[in-house]
Each structure stands twice: as C-alpha cells, then as structure tokens.
Protein backbone atom coordinates (compact mmCIF):
# COMPACT_ATOMS: atom_id res chain seq x y z
CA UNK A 1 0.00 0.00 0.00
CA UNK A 2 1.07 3.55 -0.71
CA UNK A 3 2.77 5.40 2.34
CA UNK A 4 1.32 8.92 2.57
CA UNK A 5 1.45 9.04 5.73
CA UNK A 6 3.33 12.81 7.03
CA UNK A 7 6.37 12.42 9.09
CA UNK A 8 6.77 11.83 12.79
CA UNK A 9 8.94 14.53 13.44
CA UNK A 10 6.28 17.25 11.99
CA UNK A 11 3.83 19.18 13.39
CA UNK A 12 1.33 17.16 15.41
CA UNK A 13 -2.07 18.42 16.63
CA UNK A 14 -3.92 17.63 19.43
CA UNK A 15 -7.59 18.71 20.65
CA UNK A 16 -8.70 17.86 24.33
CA UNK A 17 -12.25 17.94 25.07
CA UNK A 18 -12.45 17.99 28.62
CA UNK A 19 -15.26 18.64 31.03
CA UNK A 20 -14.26 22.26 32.01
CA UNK A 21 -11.83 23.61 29.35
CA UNK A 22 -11.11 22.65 25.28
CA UNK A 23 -7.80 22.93 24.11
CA UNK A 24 -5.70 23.11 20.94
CA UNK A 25 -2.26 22.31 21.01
CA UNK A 26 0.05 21.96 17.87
CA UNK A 27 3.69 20.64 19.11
CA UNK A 28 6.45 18.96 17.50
CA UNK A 29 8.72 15.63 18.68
CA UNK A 30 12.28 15.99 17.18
CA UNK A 31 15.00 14.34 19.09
CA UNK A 32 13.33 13.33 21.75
CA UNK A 33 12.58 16.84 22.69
CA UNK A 34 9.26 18.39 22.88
CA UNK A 35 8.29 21.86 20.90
CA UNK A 36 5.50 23.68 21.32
CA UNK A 37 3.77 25.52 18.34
CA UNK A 38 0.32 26.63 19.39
CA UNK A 39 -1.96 26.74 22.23
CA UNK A 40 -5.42 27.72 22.77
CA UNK A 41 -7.80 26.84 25.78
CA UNK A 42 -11.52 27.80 25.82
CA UNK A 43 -13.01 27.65 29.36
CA UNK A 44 -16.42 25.66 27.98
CA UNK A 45 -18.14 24.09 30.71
CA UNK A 46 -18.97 21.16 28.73
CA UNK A 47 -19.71 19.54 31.46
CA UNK A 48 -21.61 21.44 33.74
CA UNK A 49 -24.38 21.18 30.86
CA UNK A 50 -25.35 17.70 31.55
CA UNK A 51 -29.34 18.02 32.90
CA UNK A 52 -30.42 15.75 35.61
CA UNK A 53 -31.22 13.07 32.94
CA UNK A 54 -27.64 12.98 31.66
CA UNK A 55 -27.95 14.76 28.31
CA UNK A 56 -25.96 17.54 27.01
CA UNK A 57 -28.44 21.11 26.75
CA UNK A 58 -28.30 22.79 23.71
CA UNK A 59 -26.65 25.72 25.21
CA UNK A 60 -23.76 23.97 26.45
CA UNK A 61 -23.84 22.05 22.94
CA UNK A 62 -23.40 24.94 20.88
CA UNK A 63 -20.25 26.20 22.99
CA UNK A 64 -18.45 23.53 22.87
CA UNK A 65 -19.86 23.74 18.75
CA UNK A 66 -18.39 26.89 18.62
CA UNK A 67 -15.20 26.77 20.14
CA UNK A 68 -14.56 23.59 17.78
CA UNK A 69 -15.18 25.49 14.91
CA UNK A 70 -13.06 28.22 15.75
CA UNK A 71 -9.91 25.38 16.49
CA UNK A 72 -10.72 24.20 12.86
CA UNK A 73 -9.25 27.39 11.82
CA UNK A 74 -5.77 26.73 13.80
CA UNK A 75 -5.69 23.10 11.99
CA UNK A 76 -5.47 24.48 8.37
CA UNK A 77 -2.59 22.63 6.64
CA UNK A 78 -2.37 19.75 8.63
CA UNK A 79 -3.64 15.96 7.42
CA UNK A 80 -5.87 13.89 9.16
CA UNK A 81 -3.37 12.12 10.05
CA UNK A 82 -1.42 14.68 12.15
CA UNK A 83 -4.17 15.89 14.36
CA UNK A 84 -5.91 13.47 16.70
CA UNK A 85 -8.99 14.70 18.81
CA UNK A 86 -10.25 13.16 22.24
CA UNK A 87 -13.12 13.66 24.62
CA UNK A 88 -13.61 12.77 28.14
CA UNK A 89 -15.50 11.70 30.81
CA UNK A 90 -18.44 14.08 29.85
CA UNK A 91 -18.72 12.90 26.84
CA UNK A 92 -18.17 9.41 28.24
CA UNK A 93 -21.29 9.96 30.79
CA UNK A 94 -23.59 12.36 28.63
CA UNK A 95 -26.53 9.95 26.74
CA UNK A 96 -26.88 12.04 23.66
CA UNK A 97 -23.04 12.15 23.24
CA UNK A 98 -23.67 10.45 19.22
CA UNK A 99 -26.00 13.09 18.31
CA UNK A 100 -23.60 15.57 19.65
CA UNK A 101 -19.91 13.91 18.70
CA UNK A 102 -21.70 13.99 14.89
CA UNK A 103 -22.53 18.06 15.05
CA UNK A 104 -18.64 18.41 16.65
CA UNK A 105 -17.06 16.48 13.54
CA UNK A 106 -18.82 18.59 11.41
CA UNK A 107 -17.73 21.68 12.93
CA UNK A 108 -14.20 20.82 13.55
CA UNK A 109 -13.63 18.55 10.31
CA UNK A 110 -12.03 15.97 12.58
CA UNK A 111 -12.73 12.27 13.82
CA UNK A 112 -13.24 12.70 17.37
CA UNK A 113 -12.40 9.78 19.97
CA UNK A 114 -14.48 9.26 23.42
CA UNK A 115 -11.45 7.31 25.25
CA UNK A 116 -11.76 5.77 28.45
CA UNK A 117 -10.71 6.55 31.76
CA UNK A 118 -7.81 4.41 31.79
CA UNK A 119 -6.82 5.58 28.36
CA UNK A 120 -6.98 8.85 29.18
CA UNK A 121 -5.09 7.99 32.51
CA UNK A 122 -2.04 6.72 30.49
CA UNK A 123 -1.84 9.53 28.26
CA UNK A 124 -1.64 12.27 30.73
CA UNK A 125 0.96 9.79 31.84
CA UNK A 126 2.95 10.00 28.65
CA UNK A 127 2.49 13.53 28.41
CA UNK A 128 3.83 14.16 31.84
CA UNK A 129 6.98 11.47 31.17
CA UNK A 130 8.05 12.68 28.31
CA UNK A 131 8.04 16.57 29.24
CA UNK A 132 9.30 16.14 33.06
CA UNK A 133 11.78 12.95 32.76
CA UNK A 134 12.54 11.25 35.47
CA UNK A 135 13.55 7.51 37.10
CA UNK A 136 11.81 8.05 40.31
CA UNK A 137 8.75 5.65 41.06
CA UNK A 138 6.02 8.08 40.68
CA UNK A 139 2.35 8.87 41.55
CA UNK A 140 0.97 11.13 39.01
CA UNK A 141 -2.94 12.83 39.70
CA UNK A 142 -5.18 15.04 37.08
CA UNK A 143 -7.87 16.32 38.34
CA UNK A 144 -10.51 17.48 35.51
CA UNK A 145 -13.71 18.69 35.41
CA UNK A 146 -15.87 15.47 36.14
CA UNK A 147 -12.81 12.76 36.71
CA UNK A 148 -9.91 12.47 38.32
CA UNK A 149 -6.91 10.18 37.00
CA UNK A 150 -4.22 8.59 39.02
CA UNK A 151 -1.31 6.38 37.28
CA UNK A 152 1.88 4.95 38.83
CA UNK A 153 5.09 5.22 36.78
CA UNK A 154 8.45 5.04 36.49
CA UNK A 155 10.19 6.48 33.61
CA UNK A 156 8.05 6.19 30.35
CA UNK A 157 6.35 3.20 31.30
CA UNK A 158 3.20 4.06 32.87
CA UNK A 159 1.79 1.37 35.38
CA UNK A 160 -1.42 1.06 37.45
CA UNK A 161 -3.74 3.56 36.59
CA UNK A 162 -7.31 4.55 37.80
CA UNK A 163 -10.13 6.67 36.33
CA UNK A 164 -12.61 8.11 39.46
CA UNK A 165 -15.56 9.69 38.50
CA UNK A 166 -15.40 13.05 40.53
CA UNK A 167 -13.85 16.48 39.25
CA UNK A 168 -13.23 20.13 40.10
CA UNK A 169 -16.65 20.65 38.15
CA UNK A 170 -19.04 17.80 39.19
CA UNK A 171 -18.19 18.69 43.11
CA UNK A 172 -18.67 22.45 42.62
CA UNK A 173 -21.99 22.31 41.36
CA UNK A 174 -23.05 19.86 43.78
CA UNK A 175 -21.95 21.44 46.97
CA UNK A 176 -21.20 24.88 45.75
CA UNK A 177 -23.53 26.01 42.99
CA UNK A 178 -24.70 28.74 45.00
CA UNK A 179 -21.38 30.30 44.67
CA UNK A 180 -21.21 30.07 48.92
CA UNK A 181 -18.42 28.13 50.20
CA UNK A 182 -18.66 27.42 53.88
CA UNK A 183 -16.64 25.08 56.33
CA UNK A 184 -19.42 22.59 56.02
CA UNK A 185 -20.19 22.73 52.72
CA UNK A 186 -15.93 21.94 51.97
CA UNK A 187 -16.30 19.19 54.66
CA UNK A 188 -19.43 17.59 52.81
CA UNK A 189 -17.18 17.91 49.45
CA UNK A 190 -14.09 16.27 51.17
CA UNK A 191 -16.25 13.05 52.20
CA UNK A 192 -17.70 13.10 48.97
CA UNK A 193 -14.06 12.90 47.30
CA UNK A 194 -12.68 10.52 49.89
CA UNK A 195 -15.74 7.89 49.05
CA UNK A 196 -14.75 8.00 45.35
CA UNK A 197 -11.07 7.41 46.12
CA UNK A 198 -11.33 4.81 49.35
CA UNK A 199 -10.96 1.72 47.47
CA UNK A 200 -7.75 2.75 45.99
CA UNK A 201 -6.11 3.46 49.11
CA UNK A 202 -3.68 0.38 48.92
CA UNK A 203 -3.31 0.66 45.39
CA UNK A 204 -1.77 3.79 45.34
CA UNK A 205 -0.56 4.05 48.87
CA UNK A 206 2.81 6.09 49.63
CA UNK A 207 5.22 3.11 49.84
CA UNK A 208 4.68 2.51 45.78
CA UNK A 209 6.03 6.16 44.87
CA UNK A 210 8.73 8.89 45.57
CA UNK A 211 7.38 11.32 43.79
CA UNK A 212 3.86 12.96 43.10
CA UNK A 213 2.80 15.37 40.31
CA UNK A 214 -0.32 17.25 39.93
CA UNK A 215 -0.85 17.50 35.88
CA UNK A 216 -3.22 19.95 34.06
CA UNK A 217 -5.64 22.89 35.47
CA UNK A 218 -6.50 21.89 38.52
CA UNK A 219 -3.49 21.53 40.23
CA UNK A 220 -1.75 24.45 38.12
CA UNK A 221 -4.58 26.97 39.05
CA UNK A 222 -4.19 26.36 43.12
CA UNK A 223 0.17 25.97 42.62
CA UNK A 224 -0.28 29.55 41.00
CA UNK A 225 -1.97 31.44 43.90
CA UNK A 226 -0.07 29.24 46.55
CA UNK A 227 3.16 31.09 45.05
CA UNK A 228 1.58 34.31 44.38
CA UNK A 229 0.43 34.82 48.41
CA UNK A 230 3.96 33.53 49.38
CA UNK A 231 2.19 30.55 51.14
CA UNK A 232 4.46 27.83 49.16
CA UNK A 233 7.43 27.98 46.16
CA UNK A 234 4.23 26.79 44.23
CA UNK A 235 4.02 23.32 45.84
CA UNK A 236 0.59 21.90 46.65
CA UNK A 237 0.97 20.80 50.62
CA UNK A 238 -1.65 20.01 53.25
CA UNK A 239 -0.89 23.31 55.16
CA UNK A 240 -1.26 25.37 51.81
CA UNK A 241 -4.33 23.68 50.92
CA UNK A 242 -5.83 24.09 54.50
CA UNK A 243 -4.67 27.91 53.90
CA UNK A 244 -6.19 28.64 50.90
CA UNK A 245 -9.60 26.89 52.32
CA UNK A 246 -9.50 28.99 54.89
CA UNK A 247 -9.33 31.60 52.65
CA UNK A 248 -12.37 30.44 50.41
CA UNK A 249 -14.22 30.21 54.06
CA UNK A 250 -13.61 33.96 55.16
CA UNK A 251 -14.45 35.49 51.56
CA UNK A 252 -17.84 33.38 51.65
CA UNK A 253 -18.60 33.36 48.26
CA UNK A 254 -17.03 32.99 44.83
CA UNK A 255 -17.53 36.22 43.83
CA UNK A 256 -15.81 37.80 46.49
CA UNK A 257 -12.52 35.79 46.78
CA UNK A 258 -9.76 37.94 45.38
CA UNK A 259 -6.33 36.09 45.29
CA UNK A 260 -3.50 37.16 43.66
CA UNK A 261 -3.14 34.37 40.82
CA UNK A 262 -6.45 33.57 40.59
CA UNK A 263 -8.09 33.47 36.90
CA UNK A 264 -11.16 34.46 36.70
CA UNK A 265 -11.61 30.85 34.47
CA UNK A 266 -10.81 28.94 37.43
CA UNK A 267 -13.20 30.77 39.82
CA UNK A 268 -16.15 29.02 39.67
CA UNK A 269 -14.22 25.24 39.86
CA UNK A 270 -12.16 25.83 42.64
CA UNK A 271 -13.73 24.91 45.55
CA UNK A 272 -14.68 21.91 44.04
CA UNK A 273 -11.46 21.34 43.12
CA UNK A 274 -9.19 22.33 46.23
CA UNK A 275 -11.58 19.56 48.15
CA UNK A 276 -10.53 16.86 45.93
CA UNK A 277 -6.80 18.05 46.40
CA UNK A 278 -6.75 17.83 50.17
CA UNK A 279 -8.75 14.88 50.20
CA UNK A 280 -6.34 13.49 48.50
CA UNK A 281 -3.05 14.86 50.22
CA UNK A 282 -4.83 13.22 53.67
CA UNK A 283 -5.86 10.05 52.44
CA UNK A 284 -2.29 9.33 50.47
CA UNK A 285 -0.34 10.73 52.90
CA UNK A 286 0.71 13.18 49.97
CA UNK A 287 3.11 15.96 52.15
CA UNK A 288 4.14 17.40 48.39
CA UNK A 289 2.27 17.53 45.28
CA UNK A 290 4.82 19.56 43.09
CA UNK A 291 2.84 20.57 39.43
CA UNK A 292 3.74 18.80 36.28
CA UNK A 293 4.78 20.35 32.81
CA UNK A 294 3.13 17.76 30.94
CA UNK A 295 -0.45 16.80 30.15
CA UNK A 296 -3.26 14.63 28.30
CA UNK A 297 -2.71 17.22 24.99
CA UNK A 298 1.06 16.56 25.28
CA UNK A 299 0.43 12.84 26.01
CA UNK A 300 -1.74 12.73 22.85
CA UNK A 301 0.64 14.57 20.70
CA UNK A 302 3.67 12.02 22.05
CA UNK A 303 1.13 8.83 21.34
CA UNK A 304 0.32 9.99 17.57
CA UNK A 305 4.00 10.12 17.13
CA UNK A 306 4.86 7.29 18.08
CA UNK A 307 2.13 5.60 15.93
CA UNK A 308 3.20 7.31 13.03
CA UNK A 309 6.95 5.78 13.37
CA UNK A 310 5.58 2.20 13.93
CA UNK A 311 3.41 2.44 10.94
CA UNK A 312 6.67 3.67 9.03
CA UNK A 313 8.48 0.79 10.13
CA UNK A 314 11.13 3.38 10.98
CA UNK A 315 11.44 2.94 15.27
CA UNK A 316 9.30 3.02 17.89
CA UNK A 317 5.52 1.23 18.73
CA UNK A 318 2.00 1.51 18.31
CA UNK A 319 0.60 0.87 22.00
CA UNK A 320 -2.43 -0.89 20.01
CA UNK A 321 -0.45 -3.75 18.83
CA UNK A 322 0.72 -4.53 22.38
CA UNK A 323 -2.26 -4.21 23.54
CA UNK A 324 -4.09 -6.76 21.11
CA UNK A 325 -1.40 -9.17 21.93
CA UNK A 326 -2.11 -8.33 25.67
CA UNK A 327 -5.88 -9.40 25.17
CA UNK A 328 -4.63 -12.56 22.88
CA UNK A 329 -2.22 -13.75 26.22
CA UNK A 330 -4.59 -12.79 28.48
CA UNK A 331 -8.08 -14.46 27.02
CA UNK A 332 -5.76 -17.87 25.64
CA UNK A 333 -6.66 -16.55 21.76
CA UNK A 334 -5.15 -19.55 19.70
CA UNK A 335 -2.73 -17.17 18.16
CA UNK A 336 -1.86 -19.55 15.34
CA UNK A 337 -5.51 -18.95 14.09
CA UNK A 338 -5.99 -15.34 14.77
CA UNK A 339 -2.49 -15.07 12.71
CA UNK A 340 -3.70 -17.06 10.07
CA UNK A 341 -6.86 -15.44 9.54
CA UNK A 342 -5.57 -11.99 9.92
CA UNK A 343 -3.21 -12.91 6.98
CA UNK A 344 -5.89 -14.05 4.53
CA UNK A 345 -8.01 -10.94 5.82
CA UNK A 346 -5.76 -8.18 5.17
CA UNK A 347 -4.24 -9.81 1.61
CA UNK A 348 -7.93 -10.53 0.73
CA UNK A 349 -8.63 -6.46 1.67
CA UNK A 350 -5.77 -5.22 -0.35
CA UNK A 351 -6.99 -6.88 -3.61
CA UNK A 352 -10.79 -5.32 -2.93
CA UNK A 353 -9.21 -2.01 -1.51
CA UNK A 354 -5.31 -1.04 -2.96
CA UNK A 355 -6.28 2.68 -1.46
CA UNK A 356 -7.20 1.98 1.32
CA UNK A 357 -5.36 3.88 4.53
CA UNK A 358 -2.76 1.95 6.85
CA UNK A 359 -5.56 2.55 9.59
CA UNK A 360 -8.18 1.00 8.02
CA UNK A 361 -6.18 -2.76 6.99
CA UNK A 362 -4.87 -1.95 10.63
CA UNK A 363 -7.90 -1.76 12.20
CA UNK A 364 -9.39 -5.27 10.43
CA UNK A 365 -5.80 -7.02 11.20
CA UNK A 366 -6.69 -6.13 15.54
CA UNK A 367 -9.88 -7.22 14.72
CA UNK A 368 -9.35 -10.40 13.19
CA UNK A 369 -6.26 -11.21 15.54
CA UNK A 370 -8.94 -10.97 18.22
CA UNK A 371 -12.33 -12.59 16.40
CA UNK A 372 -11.64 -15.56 18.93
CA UNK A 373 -11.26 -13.60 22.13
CA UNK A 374 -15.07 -15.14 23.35
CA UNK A 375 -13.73 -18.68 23.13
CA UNK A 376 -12.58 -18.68 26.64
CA UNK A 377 -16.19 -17.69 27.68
CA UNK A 378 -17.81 -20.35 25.47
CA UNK A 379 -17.45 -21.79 22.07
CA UNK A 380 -20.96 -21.83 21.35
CA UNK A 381 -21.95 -18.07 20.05
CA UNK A 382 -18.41 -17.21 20.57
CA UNK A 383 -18.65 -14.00 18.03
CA UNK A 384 -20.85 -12.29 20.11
CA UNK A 385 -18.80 -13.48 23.49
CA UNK A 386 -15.87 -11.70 21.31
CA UNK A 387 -17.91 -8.77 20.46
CA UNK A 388 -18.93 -8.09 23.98
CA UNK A 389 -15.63 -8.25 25.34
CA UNK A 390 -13.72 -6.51 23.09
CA UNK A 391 -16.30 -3.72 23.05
CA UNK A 392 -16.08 -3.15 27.12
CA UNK A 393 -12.32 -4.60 28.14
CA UNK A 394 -9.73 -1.61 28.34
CA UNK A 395 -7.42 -2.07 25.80
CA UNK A 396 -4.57 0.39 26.36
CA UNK A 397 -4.52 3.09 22.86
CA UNK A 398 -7.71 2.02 21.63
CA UNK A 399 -10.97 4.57 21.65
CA UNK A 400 -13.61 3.41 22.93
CA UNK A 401 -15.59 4.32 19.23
CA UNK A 402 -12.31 2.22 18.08
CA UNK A 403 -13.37 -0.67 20.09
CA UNK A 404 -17.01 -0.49 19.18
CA UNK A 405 -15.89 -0.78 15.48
CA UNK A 406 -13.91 -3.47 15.70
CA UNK A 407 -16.35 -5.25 18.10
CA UNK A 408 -18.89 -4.52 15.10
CA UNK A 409 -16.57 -6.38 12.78
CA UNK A 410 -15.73 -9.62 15.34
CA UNK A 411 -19.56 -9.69 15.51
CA UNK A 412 -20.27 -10.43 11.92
CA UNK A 413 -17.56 -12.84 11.36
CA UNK A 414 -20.36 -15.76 10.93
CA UNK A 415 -23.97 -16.38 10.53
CA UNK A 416 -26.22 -14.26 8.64
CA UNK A 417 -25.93 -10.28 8.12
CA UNK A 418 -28.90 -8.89 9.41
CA UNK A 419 -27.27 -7.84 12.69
CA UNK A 420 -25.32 -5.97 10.66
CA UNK A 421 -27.30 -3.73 8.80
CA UNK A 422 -26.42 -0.57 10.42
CA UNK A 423 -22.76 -1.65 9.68
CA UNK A 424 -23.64 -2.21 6.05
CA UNK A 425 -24.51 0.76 5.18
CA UNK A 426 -20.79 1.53 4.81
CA UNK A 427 -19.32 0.30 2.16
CA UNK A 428 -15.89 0.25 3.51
CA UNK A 429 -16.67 -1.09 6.55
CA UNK A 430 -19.20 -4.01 4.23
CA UNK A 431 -15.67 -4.89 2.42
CA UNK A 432 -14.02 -5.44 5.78
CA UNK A 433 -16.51 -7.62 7.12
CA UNK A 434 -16.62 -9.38 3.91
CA UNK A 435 -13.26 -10.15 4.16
CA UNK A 436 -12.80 -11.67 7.87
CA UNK A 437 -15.93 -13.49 7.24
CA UNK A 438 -14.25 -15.00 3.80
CA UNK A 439 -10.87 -15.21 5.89
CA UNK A 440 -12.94 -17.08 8.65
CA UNK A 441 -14.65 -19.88 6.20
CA UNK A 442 -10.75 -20.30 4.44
CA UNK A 443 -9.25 -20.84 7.67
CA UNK A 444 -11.93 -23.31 9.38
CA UNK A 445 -9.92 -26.12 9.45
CA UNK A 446 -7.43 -24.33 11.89
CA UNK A 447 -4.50 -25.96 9.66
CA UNK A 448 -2.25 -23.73 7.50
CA UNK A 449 -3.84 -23.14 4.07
CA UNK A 450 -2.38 -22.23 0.56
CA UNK A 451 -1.81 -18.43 0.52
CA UNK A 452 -2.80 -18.20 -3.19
CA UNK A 453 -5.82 -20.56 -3.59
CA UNK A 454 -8.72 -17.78 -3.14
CA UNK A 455 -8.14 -14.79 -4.74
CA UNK A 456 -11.24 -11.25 -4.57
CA UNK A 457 -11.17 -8.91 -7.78
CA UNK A 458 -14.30 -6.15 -7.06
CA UNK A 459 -16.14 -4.00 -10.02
CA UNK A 460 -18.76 -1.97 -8.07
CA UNK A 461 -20.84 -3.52 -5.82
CA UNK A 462 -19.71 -7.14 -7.33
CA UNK A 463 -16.77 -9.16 -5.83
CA UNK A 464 -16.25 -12.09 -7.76
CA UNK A 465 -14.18 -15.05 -6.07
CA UNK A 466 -11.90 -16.84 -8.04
CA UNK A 467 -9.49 -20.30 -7.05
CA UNK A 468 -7.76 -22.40 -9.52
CA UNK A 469 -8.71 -25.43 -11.47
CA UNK A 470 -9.36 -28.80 -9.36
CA UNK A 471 -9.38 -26.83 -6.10
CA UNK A 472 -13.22 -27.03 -5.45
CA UNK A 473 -13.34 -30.56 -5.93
CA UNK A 474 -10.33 -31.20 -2.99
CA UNK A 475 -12.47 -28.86 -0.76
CA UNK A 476 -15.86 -29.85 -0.49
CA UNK A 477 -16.84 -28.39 2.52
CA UNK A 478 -14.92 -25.01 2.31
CA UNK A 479 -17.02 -25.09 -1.03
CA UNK A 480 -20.19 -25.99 0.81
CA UNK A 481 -19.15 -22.30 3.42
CA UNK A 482 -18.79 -20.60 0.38
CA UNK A 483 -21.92 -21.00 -1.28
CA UNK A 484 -23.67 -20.40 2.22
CA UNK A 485 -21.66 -16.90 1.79
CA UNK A 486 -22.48 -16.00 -1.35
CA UNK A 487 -26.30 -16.82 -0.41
CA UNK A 488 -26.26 -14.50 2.55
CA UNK A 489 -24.47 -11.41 0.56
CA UNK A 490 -27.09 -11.67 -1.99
CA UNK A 491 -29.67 -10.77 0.89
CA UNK A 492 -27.88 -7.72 0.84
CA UNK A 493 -27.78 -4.23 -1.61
CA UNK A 494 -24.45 -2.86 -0.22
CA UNK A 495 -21.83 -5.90 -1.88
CA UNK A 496 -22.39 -9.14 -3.88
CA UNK A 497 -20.38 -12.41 -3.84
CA UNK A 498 -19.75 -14.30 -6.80
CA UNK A 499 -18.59 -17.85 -6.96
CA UNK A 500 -16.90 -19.64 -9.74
CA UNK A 501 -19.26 -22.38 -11.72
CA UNK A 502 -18.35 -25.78 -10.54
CA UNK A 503 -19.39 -29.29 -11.98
C-alpha cells in the first residue's frame, strides 16, 4: 500500500475535550525533545451542561460547537493524520453524546475519539513522562472537570492507573452552585471525594512512589496562587491547601474571593477542586504535590508520534499492537488462528481495496487477531462473546468508538448479516466484514492453508471469487461455506459475492 502518511517529526495536533476547558495544542517531537507551536484553551463548561437526565443542553452544545469550529481554523494545513482529537468523561457519561460527537465532527472537520478513563489515565501519563523525565517511582494525579486520573510510573512506562468519577466541576456544582463556600459545605465535598477514592487506598498508597505530580488545570490553578500569596514555592501541601480553604471560608462566596493568581476561568471550579486536592493529600499521605509540565494534549501529541513511526516501520511502537497481543495472552486466543486469519483478511482487503489507509487494513488485522477472544467464555456463540468483550475490556490506545468498530466487525464474522445492517450501510466497513468473514470460512480447518488458492477482484458492488482449477473438488466443505456466503451477501444491496461455476 502507498505510504502517505506525514512524518513523525512534523507538526502534530492535538484537541482535548475535557469537562471544564477545550484545548488546541500543535507541538512537534524531534530528538526526543518536545516543541511547542500553538496553544489555545476555551473555558467551555462542557460539562456542567449535563441536565439531571444525563444529556448535554443545547446551550452547552453549541459552545463547545463553537469553540470547535473556531480550532478548525488553527488546523489548516495539517492531514488527518497529524491531528488526533479526544473527549472525556463528559462525553463518556452524557446519553446524547452520538447526536452531539456527529454536530462536533462537522464543525471541527475531525474524527473525534471518546477514550476511556484508563486511556486517558495513560496519556496524561505519557504527556507528563516525556516533558518532566525522570527515574523516580512516581504517583501522578489530574484532576478534571468530572474525573480524576491517578497512574503509577516510572520512567516512560506508565503502570497502574485509575479513572474516578469526581472532578473540580461535578463537586462544585453539587456542593457549591450557590457560589457560597462554607466550612461545612468543603467538609461535605471532602467526604464526597474521599468515598470516590477509598478503594484505591492500597493501590496507590505512599510506599509505591517517591514522587507525586499534579498534571493539568487543577493543580496548576491552586500551585499559582499558593506562590503568588507567598504561602508555598508553588508546591501543593496540606498546610497550603488548609490555607487557601481557609481563605475560600472567610471570603464566603465565589464572587468575592480575590487572590492574587487567581483566573477568573478557574473561579467558579475551585472549591470543588481544592476539596478533591486535600482529600487526597490526607488520604495518600501526599506531604508534596509539586505541578507537572506535561499533560493529556502533550500525552496525545507524544502517542500519535509514536504511531506514526511504527506504521513507518522506521522505530518506535504503536501501544495498540501490544495491547491486542495483551488481550490474545490474556483471554488464551489460539494465536496460530488469529495469525492465520488476519493474513488471509488483510491480503484478501488489499486486492478489494489497494487505497485503502494503513488505519483502516490496521484496524481489520486487531480485529481479526482478536475474532476468537469469546472462546474462553464459550465456544458456542463465541462471536458475540468476542464482540462483547472486546467492546467493554480496556485495551490500552484504543478509543472506545475504536473498540465499538472493531467489536462490530468480530460480531459479523459468521452467521447471517442482518445484525449488521447498520454496519452495512458503509461500504468500507461491508468490504471489511466481507473479508474476515471469507478469511474465517478459508481458515476453518485451523490448519495452515495455501496463501494463493482464493483470490477477490471487485467491479462496483460485485466481488467475484476466483481459485484455480481442481481446487473445489479437494475442498468440499470449504465449497459448501462458500456457497452459504455467497447466499447471505445476496440478501444484501451494499456488496455481492460471486462464486466460480463448478461441476
């Protein structure tokens, strides 16, 4: 397949949709240094317009619309493949998140990725690792607007990591949204916190780190006005934190605090947000929390960079692979099979699709190394055992959207296609599946099997099967699959499978 993919080394784009503030960043990785290009941040609020019923209001849908649309202009001149845009846990929580995530492509002319929690953990991770380098075993927190991230590290390599679902935002509008902040209203928010982050008390306890971090706003807005009063050198300690509460106490309401390094951006969060941080120095026995340089855009920026130098072949690894081989280990995948029919799946898919992107073959070679992964569960229905899993198992550089479409694929590798349908009404995607399920029927006997015997040539909607002479007649019941196949594509308007007259 044609590389046209841009180089590593170039200028890479990352959008983070996060509960309280979008940003833009355009950076560059040369050397194993990072450069920064461009930065925006729009204070949005996404996520203090979820109702009561957990759907995104049209006002705070047509923010977050229009701040997109003004990043679009930043990303002029840059591929597809050089920007790469993710959304959070409001996004993750909010029930109309497709209707909205299809109004936000349009506006910012990007694919946009709802990771996970854990995802998202490990690339605030890398963003922090790679900016502020360091050997020391070490406990790294972001607190956002409706989650809060912890991950254990040393060096690059990223270890345990947790997703809890409470954030400067979500706390502030449940225990301050009348802008007062009292004594017992910042005890109420500290229990709150502290019941969110009990059961990882041993997890992350202070013997498994030296060092802590406080990434992104959060931690960077209350380090700011620690070192603007002279209270700290811009550490976050449990005397500084008990200060500044104190603080928030005595001015009484939101509107009246005046700091010195307080944005007015980070006004409304705060309270919310220093609970969560002293809940957190208490429980982990965290004396300093010293604020990072690095972040999830960062993170992102350093993950898309690497990707692009795996799928160069140049250096370097895409997480995803790992990760499917992870799931193969971990589930007891017979990886002779998955290999085999990931093979025939992808050489199949070149001959229907020669243009199609790295991603895409990609995305059907995970899908088909993991079409088995339900086998441990049962063999009986095992596709849908696969689907399941695969669509709901964290799988370390994958989207969650990612996951759904390859679960959507592992799902139609047998029986008939009218589960599909909503699938089928992409053509791409119909080729795909077409090609695992043809991959699937070659490889039944779980034996290795002649690389050339089935060849796919496509004109339109027709894709005509063609094997060499004698070969039906030594392969009855691969035969007997194939005719089965071609019987349930012909239910179907999207592709049609031809077979070769036999005697």
């Amino acid at each position: 397949m044609p590389n046209t993919l841009p180089s590593p080394t170039g200028l890479l784009a990352a959008i983070d949709m996060g509960s309280n503030s979008f940003r833009l960043e355009i950076g560059q990785v040369r050397d194993g240094r990072y450069r920064r290009h461009l930065y925006r941040k729009e204070t949005v609020r996404l996520g203090a317009g979820l109702d009561a019923q957990g759907m995104l209001t049209e006002e705070a849908t047509e923010r977050g619309l229009a701040c997109l649309r003004q990043f679009a202009q930043g990303l002029e001149g840059l591929q597809q493949q050089q920007v790469r845009a993710v959304a959070t846990q409001t996004l993750r929580e909010a029930r109309n998140r497709n209707a909205f995530l299809e109004r936000a492509v349009a506006a910012l002319g990007q694919p946009i990725e709802v990771i996970s929690g854990r995802e998202e953990a490990r690339l605030i991770y890398a963003g922090v690792s790679f900016l502020q380098p360091s050997n020391k075993r070490r406990l790294v927190i972001d607190i956002g607007g409706r989650s809060t991230e912890m991950i254990l590290g040393t060096g690059r390599s990223p270890g345990e990591a947790e997703s809890f679902q409470v954030g400067s935002v979500s706390l502030s509008m449940r225990y301050f949204s009348d802008g007062r902040m009292t004594a017992a209203a910042f005890r109420a928010a500290q229990v709150a916190a502290g019941a969110e982050f009990e059961e990882a008390l041993l997890q992350f306890a202070p013997r498994r780190w030296e060092e802590a971090l406080g990434s992104s706003g959060t931690a960077g807005a209350v380090s700011d006005v620690l070192k603007a009063c002279g209270v700290t050198d811009g550490s976050l300690t449990p005397e500084g934190l008990r200060w500044l509460t104190q603080q928030c106490v005595d001015a009484g309401s939101i509107n009246a605090l005046a700091l010195p390094g307080l944005k007015d951006d980070r006004r409304a969060v705060l309270p919310g947000g220093l609970a969560i941080l002293y809940t957190l120095a208490v429980h982990f026995q965290i004396a300093k929390l010293l604020p990072a340089k690095g972040a999830l855009r960062q993170g992102v920026i350093v993950d898309l960079h690497d990707r692009l130098l795996a799928a160069q072949h140049r250096r370097g690894v895409d997480l995803r692979d790992d990760s499917v081989q992870a799931l193969q280990q971990r589930f007891h995948v017979d990886r002779a099979q998955a290999h085999r029919v990931a093979s025939v799946a992808t050489a199949f898919y070149e001959q229907l699709a020669p243009d199609a992107t790295a991603l895409e073959v990609s995305e059907l070679r995970w899908a088909a190394e993991l079409h088995e992964l339900g086998m441990m569960v049962s063999h009986h229905d095992h596709h849908r055992h696969s689907a399941y899993l695969l669509a709901h198992v964290d799988a370390a550089g994958f989207s969650q959207s990612q996951q759904r479409e390859l679960a959507n694929l592992v799902l139609g590798q047998r029986g008939g296609l009218r589960k599909m349908e909503a699938m089928l009404d992409h053509q791409d995607m119909a080729l795909r599946l077409m090609c695992l399920r043809l991959a699937v029927i070659k490889c039944h006997a779980r034996q290795p099997v002649e690389s050339r015997a089935l060849t796919l040539k496509r004109r339109g909607i027709a894709v005509q099967l063609q094997w060499p002479a004698g070969w039906a007649q030594g392969h009855p019941r691969t035969l007997h699959q194939l005719r089965e196949e071609a019987d349930n594509w012909s239910r179907t308007s999207v592709l049609a499978l031809a077979l070769p007259e036999t005697d």
